[in-house]
C-alpha atoms as a PDB file:
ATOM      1  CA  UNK A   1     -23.601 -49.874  -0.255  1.00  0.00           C
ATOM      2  CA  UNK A   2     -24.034 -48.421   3.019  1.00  0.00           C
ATOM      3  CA  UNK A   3     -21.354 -49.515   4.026  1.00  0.00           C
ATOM      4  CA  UNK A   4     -19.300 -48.420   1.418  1.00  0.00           C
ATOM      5  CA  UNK A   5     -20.557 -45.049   1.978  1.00  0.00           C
ATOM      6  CA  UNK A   6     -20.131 -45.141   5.512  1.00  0.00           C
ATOM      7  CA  UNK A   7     -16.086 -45.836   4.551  1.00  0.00           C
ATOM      8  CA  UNK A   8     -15.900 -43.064   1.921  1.00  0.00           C
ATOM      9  CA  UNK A   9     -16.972 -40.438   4.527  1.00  0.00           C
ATOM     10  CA  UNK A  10     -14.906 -42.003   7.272  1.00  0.00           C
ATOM     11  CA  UNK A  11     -11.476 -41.171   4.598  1.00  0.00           C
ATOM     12  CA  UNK A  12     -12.895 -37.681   3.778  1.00  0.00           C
ATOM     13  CA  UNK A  13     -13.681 -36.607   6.881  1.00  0.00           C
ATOM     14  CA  UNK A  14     -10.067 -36.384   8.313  1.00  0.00           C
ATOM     15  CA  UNK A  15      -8.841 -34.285   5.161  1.00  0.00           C
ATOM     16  CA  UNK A  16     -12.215 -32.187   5.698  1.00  0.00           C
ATOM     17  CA  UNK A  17     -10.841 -30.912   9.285  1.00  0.00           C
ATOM     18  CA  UNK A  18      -7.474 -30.782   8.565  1.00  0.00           C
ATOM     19  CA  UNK A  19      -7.784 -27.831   5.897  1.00  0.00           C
ATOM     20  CA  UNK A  20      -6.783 -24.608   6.863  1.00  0.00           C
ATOM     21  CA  UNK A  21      -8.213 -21.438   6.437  1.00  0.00           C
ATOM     22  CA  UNK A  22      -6.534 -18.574   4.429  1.00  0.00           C
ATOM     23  CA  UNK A  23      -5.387 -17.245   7.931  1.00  0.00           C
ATOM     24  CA  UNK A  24      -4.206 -19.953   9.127  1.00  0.00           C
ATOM     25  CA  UNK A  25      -1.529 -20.347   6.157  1.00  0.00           C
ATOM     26  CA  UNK A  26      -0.429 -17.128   6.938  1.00  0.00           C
ATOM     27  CA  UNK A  27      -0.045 -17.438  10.455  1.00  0.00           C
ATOM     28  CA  UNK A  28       1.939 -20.771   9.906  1.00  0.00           C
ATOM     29  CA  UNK A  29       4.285 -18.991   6.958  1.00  0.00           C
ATOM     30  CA  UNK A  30       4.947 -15.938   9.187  1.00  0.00           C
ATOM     31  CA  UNK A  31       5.711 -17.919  12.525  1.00  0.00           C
ATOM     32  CA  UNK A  32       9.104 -17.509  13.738  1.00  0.00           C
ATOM     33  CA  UNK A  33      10.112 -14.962  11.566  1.00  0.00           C
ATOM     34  CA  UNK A  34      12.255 -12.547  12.817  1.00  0.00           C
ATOM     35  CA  UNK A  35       9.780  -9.609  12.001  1.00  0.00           C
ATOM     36  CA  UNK A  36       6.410  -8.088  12.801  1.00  0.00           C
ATOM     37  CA  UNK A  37       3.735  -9.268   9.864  1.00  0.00           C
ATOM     38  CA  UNK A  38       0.684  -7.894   9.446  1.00  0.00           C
ATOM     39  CA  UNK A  39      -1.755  -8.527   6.962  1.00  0.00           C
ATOM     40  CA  UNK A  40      -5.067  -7.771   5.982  1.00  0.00           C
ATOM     41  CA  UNK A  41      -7.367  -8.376   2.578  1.00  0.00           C
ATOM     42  CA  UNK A  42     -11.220  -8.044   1.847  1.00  0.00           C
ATOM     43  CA  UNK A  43     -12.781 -10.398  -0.945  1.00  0.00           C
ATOM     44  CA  UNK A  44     -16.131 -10.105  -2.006  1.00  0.00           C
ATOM     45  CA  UNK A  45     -16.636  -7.159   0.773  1.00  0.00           C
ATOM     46  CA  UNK A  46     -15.694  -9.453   3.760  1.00  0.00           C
ATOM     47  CA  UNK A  47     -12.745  -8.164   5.759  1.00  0.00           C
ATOM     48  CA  UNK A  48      -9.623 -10.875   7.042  1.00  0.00           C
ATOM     49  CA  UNK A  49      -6.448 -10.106   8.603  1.00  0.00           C
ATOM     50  CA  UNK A  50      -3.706 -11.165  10.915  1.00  0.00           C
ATOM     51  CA  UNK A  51      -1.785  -9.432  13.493  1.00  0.00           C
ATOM     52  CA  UNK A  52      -4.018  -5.873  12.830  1.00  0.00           C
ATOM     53  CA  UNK A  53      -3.724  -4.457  16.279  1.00  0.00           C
ATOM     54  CA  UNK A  54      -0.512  -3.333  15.785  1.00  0.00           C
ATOM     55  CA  UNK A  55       0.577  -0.156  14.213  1.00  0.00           C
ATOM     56  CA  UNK A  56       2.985  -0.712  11.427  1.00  0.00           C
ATOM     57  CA  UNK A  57       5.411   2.017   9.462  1.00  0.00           C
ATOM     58  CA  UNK A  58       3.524   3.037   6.392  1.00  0.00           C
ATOM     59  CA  UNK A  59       6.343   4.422   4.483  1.00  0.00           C
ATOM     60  CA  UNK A  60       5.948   5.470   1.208  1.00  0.00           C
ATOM     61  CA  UNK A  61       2.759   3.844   1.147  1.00  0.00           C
ATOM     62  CA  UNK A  62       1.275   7.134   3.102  1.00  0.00           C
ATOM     63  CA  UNK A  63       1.923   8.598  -0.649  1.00  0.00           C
ATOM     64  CA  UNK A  64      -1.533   7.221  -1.319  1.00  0.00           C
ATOM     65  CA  UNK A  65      -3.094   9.500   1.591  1.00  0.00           C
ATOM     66  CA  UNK A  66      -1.215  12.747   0.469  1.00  0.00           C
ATOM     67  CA  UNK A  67      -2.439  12.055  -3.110  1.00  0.00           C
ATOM     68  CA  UNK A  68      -5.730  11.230  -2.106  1.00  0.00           C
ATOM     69  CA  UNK A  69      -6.146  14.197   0.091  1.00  0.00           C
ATOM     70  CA  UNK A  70      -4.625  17.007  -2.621  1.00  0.00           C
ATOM     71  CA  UNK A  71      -6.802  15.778  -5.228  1.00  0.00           C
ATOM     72  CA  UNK A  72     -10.448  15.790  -3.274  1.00  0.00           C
ATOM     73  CA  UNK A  73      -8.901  19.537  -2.742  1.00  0.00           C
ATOM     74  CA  UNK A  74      -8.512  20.194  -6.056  1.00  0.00           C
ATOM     75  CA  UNK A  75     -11.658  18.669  -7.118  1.00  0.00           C
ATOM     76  CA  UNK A  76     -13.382  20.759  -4.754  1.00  0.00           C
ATOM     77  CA  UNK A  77     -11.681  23.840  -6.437  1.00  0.00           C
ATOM     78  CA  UNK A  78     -12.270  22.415  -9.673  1.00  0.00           C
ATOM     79  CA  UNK A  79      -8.581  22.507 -10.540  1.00  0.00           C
ATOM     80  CA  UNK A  80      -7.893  20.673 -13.231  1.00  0.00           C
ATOM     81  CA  UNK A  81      -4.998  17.399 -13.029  1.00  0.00           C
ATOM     82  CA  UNK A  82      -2.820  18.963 -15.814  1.00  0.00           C
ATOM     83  CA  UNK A  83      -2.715  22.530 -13.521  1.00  0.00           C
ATOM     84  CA  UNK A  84       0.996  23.949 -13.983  1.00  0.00           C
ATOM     85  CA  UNK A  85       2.913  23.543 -11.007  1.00  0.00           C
ATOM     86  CA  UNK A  86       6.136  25.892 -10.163  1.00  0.00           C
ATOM     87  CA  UNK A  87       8.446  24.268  -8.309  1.00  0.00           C
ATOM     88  CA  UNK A  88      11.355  26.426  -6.379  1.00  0.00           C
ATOM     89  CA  UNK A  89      15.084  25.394  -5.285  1.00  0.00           C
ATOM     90  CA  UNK A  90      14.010  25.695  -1.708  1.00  0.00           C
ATOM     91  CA  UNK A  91      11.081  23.121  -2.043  1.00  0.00           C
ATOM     92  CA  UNK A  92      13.497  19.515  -2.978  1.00  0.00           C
ATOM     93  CA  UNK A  93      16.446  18.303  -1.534  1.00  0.00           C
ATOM     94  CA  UNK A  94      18.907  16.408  -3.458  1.00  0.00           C
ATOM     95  CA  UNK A  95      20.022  13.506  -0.289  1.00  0.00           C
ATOM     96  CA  UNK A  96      16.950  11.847  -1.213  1.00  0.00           C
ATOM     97  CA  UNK A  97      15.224   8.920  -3.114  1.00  0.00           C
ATOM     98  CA  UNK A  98      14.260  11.574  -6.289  1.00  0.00           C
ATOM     99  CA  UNK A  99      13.707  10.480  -9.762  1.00  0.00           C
ATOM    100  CA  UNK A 100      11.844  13.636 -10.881  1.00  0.00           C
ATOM    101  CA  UNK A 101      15.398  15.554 -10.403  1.00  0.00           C
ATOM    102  CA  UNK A 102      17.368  13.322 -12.649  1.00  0.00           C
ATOM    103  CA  UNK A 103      14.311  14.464 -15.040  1.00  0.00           C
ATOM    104  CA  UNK A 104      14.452  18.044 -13.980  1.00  0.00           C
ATOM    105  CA  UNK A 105      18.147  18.477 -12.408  1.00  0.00           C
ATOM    106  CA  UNK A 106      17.831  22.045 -12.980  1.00  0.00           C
ATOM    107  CA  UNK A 107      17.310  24.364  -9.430  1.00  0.00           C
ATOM    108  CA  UNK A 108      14.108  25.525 -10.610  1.00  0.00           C
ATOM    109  CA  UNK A 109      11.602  24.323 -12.872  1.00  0.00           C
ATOM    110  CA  UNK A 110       7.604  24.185 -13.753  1.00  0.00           C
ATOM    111  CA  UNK A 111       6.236  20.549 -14.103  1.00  0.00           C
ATOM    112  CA  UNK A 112       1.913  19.295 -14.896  1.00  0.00           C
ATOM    113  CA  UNK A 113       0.589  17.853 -11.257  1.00  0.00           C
ATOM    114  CA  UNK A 114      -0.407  15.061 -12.892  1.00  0.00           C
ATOM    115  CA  UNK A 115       2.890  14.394 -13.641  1.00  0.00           C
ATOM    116  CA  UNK A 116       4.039  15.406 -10.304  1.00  0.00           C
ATOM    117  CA  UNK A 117       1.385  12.931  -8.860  1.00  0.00           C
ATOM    118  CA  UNK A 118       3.313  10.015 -11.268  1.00  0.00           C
ATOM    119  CA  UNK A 119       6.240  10.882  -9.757  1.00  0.00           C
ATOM    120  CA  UNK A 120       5.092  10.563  -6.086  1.00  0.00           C
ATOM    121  CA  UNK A 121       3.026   7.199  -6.419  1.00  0.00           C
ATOM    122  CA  UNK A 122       4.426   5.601  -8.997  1.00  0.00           C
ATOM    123  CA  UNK A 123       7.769   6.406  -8.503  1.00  0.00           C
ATOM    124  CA  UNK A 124       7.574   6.575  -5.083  1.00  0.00           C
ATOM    125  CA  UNK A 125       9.569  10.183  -5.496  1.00  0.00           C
ATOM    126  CA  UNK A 126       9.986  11.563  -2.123  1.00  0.00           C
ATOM    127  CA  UNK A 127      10.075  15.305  -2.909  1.00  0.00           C
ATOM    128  CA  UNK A 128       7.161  15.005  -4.802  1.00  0.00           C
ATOM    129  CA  UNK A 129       5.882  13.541  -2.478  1.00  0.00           C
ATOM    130  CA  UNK A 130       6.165  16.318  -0.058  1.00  0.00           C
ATOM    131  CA  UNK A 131       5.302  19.249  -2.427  1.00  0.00           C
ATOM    132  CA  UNK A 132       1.867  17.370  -2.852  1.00  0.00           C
ATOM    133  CA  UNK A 133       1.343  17.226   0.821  1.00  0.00           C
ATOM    134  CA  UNK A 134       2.569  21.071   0.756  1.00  0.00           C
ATOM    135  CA  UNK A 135      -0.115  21.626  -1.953  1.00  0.00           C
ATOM    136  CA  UNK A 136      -2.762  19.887   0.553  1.00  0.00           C
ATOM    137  CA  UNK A 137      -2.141  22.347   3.174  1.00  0.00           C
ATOM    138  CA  UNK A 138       0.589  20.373   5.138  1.00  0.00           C
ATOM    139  CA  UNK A 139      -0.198  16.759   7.035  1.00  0.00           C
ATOM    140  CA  UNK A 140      -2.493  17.614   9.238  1.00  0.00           C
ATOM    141  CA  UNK A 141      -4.899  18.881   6.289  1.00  0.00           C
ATOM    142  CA  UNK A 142      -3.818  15.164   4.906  1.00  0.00           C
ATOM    143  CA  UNK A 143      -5.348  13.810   8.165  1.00  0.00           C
ATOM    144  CA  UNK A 144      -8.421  15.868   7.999  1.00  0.00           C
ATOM    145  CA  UNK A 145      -9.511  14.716   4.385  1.00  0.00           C
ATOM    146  CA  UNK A 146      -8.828  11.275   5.935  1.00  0.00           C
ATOM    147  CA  UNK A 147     -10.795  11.851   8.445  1.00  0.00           C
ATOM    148  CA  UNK A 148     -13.485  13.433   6.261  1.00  0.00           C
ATOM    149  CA  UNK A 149     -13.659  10.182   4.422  1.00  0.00           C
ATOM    150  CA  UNK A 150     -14.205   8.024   7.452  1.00  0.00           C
ATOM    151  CA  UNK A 151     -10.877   6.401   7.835  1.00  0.00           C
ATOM    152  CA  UNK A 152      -9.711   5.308  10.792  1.00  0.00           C
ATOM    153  CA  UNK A 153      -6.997   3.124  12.918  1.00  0.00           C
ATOM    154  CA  UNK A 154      -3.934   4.710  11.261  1.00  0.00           C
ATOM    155  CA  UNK A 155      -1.550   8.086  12.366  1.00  0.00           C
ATOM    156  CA  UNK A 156      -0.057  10.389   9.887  1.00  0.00           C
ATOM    157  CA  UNK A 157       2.278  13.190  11.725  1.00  0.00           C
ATOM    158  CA  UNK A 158       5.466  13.451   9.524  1.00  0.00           C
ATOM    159  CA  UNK A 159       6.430  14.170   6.067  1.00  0.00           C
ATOM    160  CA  UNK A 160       9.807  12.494   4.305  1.00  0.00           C
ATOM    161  CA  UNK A 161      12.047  15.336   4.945  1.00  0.00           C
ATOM    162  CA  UNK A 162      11.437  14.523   8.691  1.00  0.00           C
ATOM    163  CA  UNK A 163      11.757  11.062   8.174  1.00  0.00           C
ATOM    164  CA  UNK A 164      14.906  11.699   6.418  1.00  0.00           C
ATOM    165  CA  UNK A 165      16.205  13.966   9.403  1.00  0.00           C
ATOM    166  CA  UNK A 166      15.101  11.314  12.435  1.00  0.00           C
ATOM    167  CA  UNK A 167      14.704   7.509  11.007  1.00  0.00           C
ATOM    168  CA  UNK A 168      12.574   6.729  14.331  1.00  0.00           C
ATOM    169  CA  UNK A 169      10.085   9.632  13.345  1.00  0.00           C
ATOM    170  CA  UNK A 170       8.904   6.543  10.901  1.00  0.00           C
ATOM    171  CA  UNK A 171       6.954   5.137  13.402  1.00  0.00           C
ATOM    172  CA  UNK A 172       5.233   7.860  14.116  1.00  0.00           C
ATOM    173  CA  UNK A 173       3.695   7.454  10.504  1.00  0.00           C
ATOM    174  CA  UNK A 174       1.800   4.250  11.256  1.00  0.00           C
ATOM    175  CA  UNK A 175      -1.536   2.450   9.987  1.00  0.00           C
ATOM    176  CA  UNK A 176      -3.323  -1.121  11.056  1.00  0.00           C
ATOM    177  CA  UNK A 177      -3.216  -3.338   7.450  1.00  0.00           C
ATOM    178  CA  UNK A 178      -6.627  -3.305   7.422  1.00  0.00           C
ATOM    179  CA  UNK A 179      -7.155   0.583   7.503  1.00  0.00           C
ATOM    180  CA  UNK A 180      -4.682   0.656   4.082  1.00  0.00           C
ATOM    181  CA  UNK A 181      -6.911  -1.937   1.937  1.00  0.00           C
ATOM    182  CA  UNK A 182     -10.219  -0.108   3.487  1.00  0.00           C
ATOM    183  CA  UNK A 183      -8.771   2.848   1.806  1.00  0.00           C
ATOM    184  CA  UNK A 184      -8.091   1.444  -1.471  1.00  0.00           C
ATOM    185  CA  UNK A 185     -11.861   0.040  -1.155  1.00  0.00           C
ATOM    186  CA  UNK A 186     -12.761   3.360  -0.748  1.00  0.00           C
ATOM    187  CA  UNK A 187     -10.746   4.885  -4.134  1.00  0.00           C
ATOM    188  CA  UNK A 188     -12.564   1.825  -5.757  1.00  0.00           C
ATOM    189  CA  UNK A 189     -15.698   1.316  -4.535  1.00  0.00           C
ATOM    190  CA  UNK A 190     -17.162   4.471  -2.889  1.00  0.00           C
ATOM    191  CA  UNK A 191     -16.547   7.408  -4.806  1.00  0.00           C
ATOM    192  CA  UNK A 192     -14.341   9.457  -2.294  1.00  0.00           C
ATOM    193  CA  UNK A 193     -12.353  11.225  -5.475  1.00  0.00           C
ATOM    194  CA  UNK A 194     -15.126  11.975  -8.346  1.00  0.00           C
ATOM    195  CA  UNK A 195     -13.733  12.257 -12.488  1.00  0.00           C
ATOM    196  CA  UNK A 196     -11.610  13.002 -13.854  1.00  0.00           C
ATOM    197  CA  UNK A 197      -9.189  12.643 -10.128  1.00  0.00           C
ATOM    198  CA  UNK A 198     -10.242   9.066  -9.605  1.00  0.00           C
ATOM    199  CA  UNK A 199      -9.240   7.632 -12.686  1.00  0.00           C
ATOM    200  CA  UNK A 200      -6.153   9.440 -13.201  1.00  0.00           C
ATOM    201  CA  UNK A 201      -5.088   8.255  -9.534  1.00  0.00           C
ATOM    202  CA  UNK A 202      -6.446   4.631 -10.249  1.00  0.00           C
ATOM    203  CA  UNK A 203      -4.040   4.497 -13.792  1.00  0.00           C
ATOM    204  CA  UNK A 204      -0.796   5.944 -11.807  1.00  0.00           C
ATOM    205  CA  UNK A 205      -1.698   3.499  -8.651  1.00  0.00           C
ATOM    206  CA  UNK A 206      -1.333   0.186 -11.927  1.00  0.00           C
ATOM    207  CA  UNK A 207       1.687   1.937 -13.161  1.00  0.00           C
ATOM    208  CA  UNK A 208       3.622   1.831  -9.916  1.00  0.00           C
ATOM    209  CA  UNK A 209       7.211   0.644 -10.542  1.00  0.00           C
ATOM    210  CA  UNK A 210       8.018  -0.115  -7.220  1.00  0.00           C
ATOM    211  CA  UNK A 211       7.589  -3.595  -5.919  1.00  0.00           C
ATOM    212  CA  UNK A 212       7.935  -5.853  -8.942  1.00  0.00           C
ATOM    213  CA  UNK A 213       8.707  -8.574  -6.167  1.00  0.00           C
ATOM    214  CA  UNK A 214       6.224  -7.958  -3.831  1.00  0.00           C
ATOM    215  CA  UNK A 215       2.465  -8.416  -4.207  1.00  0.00           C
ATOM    216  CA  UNK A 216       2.954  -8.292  -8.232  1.00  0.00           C
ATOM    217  CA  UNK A 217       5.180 -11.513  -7.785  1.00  0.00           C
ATOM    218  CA  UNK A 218       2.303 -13.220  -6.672  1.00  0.00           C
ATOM    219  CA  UNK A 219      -0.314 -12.364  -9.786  1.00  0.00           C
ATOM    220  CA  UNK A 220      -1.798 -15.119 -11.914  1.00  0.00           C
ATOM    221  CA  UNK A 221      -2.487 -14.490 -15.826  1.00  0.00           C
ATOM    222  CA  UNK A 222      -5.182 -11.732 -16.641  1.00  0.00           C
ATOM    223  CA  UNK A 223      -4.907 -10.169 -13.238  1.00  0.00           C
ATOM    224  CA  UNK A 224      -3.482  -6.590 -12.814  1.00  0.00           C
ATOM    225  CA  UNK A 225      -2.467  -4.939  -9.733  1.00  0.00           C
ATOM    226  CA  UNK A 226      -3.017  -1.445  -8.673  1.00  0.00           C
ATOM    227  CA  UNK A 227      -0.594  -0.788  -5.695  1.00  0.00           C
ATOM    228  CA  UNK A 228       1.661   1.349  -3.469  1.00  0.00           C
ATOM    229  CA  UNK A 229       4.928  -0.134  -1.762  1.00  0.00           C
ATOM    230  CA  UNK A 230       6.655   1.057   1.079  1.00  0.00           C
ATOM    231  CA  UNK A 231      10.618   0.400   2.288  1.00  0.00           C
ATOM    232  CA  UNK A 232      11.983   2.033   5.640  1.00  0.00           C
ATOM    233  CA  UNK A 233      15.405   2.659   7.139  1.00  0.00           C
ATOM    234  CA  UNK A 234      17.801   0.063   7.857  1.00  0.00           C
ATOM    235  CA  UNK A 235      19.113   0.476  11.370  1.00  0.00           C
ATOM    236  CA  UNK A 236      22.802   0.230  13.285  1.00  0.00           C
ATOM    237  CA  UNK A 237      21.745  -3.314  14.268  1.00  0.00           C
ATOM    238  CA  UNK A 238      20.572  -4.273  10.738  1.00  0.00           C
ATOM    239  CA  UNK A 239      16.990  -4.141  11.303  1.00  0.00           C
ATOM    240  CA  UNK A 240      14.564  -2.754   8.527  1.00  0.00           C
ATOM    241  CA  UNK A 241      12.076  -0.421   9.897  1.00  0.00           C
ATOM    242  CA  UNK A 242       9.322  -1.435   7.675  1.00  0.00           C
ATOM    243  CA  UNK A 243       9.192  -3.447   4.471  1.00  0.00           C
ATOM    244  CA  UNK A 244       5.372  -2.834   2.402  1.00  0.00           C
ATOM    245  CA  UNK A 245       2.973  -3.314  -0.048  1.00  0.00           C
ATOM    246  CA  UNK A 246      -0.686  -2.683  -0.200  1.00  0.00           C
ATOM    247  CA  UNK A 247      -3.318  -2.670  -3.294  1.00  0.00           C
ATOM    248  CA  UNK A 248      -6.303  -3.988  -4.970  1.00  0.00           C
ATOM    249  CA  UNK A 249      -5.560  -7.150  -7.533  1.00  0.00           C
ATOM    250  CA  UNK A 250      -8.085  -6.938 -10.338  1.00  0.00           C
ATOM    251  CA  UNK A 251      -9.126 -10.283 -11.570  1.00  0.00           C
ATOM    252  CA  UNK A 252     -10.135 -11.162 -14.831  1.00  0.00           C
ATOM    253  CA  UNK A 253     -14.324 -11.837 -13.835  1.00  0.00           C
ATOM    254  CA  UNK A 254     -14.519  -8.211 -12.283  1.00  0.00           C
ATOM    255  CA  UNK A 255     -13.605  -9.437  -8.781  1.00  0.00           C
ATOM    256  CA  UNK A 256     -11.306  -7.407  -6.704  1.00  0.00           C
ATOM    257  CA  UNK A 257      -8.591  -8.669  -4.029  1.00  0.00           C
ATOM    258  CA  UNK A 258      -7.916  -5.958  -1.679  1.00  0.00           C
ATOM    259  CA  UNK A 259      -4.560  -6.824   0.092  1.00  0.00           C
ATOM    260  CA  UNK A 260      -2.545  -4.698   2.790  1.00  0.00           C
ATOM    261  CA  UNK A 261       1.262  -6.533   4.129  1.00  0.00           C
ATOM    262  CA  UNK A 262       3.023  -4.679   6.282  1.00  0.00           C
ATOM    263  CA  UNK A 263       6.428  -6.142   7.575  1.00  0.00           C
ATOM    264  CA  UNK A 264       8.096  -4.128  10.697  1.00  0.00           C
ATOM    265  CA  UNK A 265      10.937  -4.200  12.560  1.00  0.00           C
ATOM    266  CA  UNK A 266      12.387  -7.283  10.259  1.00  0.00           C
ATOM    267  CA  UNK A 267      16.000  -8.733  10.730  1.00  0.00           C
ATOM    268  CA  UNK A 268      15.480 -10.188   7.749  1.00  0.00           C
ATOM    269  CA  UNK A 269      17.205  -8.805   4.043  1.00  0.00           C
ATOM    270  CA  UNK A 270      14.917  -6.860   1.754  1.00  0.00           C
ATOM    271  CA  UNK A 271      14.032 -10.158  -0.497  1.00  0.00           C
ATOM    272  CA  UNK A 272      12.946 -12.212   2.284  1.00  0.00           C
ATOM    273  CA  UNK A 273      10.617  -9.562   3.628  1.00  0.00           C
ATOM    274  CA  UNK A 274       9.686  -8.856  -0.543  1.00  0.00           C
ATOM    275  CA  UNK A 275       9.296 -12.790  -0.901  1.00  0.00           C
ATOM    276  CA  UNK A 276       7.258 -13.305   2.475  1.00  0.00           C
ATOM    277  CA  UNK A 277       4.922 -10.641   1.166  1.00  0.00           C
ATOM    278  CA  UNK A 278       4.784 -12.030  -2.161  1.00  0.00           C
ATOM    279  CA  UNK A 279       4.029 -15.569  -0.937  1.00  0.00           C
ATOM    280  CA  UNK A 280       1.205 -14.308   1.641  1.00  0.00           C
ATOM    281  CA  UNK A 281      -0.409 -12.430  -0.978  1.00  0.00           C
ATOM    282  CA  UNK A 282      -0.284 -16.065  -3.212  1.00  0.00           C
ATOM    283  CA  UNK A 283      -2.118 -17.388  -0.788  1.00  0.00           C
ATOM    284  CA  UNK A 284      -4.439 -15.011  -0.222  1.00  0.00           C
ATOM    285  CA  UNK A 285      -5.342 -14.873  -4.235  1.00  0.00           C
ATOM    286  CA  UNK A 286      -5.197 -18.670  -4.958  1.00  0.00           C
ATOM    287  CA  UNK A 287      -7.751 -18.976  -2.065  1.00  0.00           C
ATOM    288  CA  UNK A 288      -9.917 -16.464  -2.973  1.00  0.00           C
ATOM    289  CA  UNK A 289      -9.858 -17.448  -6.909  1.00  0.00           C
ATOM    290  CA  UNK A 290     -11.187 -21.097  -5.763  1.00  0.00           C
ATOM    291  CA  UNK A 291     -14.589 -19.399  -3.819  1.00  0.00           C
END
């Protein structure tokens, strides 16, 4: 018998060291990749990531800090979400990514900020985008209600108009992984926005309809994804600036899967950087599922 069990443990324990940890997965998908991955996630409030001391584009996925930093101003002014908002001729341009003005082509026209807020995050809408970060007081007022709510490791200097004017200004918009899924913790877990602003952000955040082949691609049945993508410029030399996605995966037992990719400087096409996301994030959920 002894014996026997001496055997058993001798096949076991081979297996036993030879299985990886989520990070290591990662690392071995990402390696050799002709792009800058980083990646962070926090399950059951411990923090993991890989490559984090890097600064990465956020893109559109600084949306989420604009929104977040209007609406604690408007909660603090007890404005209310529906709040008619007038917007002029002078505030959009047209040689943008802009959904709301197939909606509202007209030059001028009035619009709810909750719907404007829809627009902006879900839609990823880039001049509603930057008439929320108008209504905030401008970016560096975005920075200070970051700042106010303790979040650190990321830079926020430009809006998308001056993205749009200098594609290199992108980088100047930057953010470790692990500083984006510590602020969806924070819309989540520690009350930055109170009612009725955390909810409505919270429903437009699992109605985004950007990135059905990013972090979504990777959800099980029963899970739900509340999220914010980002895509950058694609360069002379065929590089994409930055290629994102960053969220919190709601599981069916009440768990929550924090996740922040962030792809940079990628000579890969815009499906392989959405797939590599996609299968990080699979990892990242199947392991954390099994615990």
């Amino acid at each position: 018998m002894r014996s026997f069990i001496t055997t058993m443990l001798a096949a076991l324990l081979p297996a036993l060291c030879m299985a990886q940890t989520t990070e290591e997965k990662i690392t071995d998908i990402i390696n050799g990749k002709p792009a800058k991955v980083g990646v962070a996630w926090i399950v059951d409030g411990k923090e993991h990531s890989v490559n984090n001391a890097d600064c990465y584009p956020l893109m559109s996925v600084f949306k989420l800090h604009g929104a977040i930093a209007a609406l604690r101003q408007m909660e603090r002014r007890g404005t209310p979400t529906d709040t008619l908002v007038r917007i002029n001729a002078s505030q959009v341009t047209r040689n943008t990514y802009t959904p709301m003005l197939e909606r509202y082509p007209e030059s001028g026209f009035t619009i709810r900020f909750d719907s404007l807020l829809q627009y902006s995050v879900a839609e990823s809408d880039n001049n509603a985008c930057d008439i929320i970060i108008s209504m905030a007081g401008g970016i560096e007022d975005v920075n200070a209600e970051m700042c106010a709510i303790g979040l650190a490791d990321y830079s926020l200097s430009e809006t998308e108009i001056s993205m749009q004017a200098d594609p290199m200004r992108s980088y100047d918009n930057c953010s470790t992984p692990l500083s984006v899924a510590i602020l969806f913790k924070k819309l989540f877990e520690e009350n930055i926005l109170g009612e009725p602003y955390a909810t409505l952000l919270k429903h437009i955040l699992i109605s985004t309809t950007t990135g059905q082949d990013k972090i979504k691609a990777a959800l099980e049945p029963g899970m739900l994804i509340a999220h914010k993508t980002g895509t950058g410029f694609t360069l002379d030399d065929g590089t994409k600036i930055a290629d994102n996605d960053a969220g919190v995966v709601l599981l069916p037992d009440g768990r929550r899967i924090y996740i922040s990719a962030l792809v940079k400087d990628s000579k890969l096409g815009s499906k392989e950087n959405a797939k590599l996301i996609a299968d990080m994030a699979r990892i990242i959920i199947r392991d954390a599922v099994k615990k």
